[in-house]
C-alpha atoms as a PDB file:
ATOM      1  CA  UNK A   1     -44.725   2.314  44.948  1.00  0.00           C
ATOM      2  CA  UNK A   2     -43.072   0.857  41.743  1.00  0.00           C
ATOM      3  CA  UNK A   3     -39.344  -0.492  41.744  1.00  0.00           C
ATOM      4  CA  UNK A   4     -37.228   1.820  39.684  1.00  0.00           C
ATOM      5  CA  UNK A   5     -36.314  -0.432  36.888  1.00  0.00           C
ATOM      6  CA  UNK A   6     -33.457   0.514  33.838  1.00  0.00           C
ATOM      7  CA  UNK A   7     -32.555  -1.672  31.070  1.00  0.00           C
ATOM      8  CA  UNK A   8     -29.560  -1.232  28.903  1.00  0.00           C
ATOM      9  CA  UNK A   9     -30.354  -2.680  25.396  1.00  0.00           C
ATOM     10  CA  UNK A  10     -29.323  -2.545  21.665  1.00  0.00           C
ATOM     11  CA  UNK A  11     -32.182  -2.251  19.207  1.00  0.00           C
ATOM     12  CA  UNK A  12     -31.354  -5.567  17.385  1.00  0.00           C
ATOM     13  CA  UNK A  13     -31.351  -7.597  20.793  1.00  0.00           C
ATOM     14  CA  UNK A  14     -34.175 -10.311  20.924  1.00  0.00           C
ATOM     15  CA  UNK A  15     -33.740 -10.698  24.590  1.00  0.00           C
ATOM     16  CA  UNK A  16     -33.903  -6.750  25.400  1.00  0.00           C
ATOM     17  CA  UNK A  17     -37.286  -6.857  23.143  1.00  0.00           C
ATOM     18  CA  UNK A  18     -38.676 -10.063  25.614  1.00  0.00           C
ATOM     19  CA  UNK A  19     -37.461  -7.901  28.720  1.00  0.00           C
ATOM     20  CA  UNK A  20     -39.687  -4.879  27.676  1.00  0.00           C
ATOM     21  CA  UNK A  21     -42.544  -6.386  26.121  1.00  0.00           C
ATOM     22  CA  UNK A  22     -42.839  -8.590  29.803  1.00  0.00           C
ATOM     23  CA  UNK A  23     -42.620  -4.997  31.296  1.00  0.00           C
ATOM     24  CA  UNK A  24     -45.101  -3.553  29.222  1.00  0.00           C
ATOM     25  CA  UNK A  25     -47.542  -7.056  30.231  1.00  0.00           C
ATOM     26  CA  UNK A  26     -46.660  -6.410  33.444  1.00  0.00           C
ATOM     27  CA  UNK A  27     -47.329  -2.889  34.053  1.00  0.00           C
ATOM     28  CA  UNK A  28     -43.738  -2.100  35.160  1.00  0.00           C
ATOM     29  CA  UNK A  29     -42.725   1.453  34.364  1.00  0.00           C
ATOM     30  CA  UNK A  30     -39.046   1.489  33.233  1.00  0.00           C
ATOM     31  CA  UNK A  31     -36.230   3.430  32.113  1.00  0.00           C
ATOM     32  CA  UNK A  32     -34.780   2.144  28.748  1.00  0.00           C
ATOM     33  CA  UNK A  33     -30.787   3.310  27.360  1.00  0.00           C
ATOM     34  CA  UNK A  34     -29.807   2.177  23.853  1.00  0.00           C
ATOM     35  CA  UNK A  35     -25.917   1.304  24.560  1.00  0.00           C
ATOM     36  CA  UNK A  36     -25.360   1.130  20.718  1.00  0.00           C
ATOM     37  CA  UNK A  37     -26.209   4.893  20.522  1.00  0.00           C
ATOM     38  CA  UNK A  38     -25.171   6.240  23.955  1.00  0.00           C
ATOM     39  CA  UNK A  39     -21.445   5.898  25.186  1.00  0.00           C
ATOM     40  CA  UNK A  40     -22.605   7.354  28.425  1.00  0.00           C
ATOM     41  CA  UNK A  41     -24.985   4.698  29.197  1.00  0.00           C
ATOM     42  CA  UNK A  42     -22.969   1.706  27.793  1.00  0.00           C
ATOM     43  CA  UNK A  43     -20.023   3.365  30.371  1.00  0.00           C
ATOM     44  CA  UNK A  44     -22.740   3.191  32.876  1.00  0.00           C
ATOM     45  CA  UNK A  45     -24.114  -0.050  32.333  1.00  0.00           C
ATOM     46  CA  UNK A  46     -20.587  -1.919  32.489  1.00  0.00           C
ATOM     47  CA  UNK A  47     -19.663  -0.290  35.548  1.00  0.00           C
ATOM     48  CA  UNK A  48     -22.573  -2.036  37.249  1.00  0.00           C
ATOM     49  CA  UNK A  49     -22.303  -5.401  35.406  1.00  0.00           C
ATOM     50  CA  UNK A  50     -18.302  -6.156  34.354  1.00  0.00           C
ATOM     51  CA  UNK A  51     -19.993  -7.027  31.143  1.00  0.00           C
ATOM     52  CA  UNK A  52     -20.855  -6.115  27.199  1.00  0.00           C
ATOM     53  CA  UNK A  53     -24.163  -7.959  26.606  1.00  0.00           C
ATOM     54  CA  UNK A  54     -26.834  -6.881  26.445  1.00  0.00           C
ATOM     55  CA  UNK A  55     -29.846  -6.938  28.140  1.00  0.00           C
ATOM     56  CA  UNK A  56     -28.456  -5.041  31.323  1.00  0.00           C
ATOM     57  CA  UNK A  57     -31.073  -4.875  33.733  1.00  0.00           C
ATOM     58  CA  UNK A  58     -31.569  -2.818  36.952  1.00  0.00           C
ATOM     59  CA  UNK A  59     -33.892  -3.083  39.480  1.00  0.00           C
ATOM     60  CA  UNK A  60     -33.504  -1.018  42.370  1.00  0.00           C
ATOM     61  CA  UNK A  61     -29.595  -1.506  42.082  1.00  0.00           C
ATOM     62  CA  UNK A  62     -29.825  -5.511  41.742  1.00  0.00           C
ATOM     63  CA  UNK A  63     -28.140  -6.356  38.327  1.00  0.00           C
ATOM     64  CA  UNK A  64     -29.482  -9.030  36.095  1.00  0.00           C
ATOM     65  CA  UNK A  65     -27.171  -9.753  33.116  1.00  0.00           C
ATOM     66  CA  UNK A  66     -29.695 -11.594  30.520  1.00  0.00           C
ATOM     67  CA  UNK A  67     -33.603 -11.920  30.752  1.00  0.00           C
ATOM     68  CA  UNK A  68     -34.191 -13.671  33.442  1.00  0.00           C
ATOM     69  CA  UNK A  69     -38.084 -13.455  33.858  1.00  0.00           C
ATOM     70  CA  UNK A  70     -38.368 -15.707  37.043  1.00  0.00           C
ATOM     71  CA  UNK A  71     -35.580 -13.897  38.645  1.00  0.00           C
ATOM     72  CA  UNK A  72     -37.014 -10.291  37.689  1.00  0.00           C
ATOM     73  CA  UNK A  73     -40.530 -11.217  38.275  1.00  0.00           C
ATOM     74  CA  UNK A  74     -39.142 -12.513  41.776  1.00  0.00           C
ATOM     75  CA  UNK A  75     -37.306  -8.977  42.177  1.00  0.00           C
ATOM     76  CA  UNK A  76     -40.288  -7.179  41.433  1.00  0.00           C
ATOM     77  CA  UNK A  77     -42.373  -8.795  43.555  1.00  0.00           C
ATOM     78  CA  UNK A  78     -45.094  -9.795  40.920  1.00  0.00           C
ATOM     79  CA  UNK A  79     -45.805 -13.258  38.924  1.00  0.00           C
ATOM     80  CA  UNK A  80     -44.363 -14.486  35.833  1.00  0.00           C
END
């Protein structure tokens, strides 16, 4: 069964862009929340990471501030 995996992004965010296209290579279903547009989800997504930049990423509760690819690949349990 697939981790559940969120990202909180901004639409002019390079590293948000990398993050989902190596989802989409992947095959790694995610949930995606543009903090520019949603107060809600930028609320949301600094309760869980202390933190204003963007990419936010969740997998199964683990918080990765940044793409990290080796670290998310390694949290997925896929390769890079």
């Amino acid at each position: 069964m697939p981790k559940t995996v969120k990202i909180y992004s901004t639409p002019s965010c390079v590293y948000c862009r990398m993050a989902k296209a190596f989802f989409v290579e992947k095959n790694v279903p995610y949930e995606e929340f543009n903090v520019q547009e949603d107060m809600k989800a930028r609320e949301e997504m600094f309760s869980k990471s202390h933190q204003l930049g963007v990419p936010v990423i969740d997998v199964e509760g683990e918080i990765y501030v940044g793409f990290d690819r080796s670290a998310i690949a390694e949290a997925l349990g896929i390769s890079q």
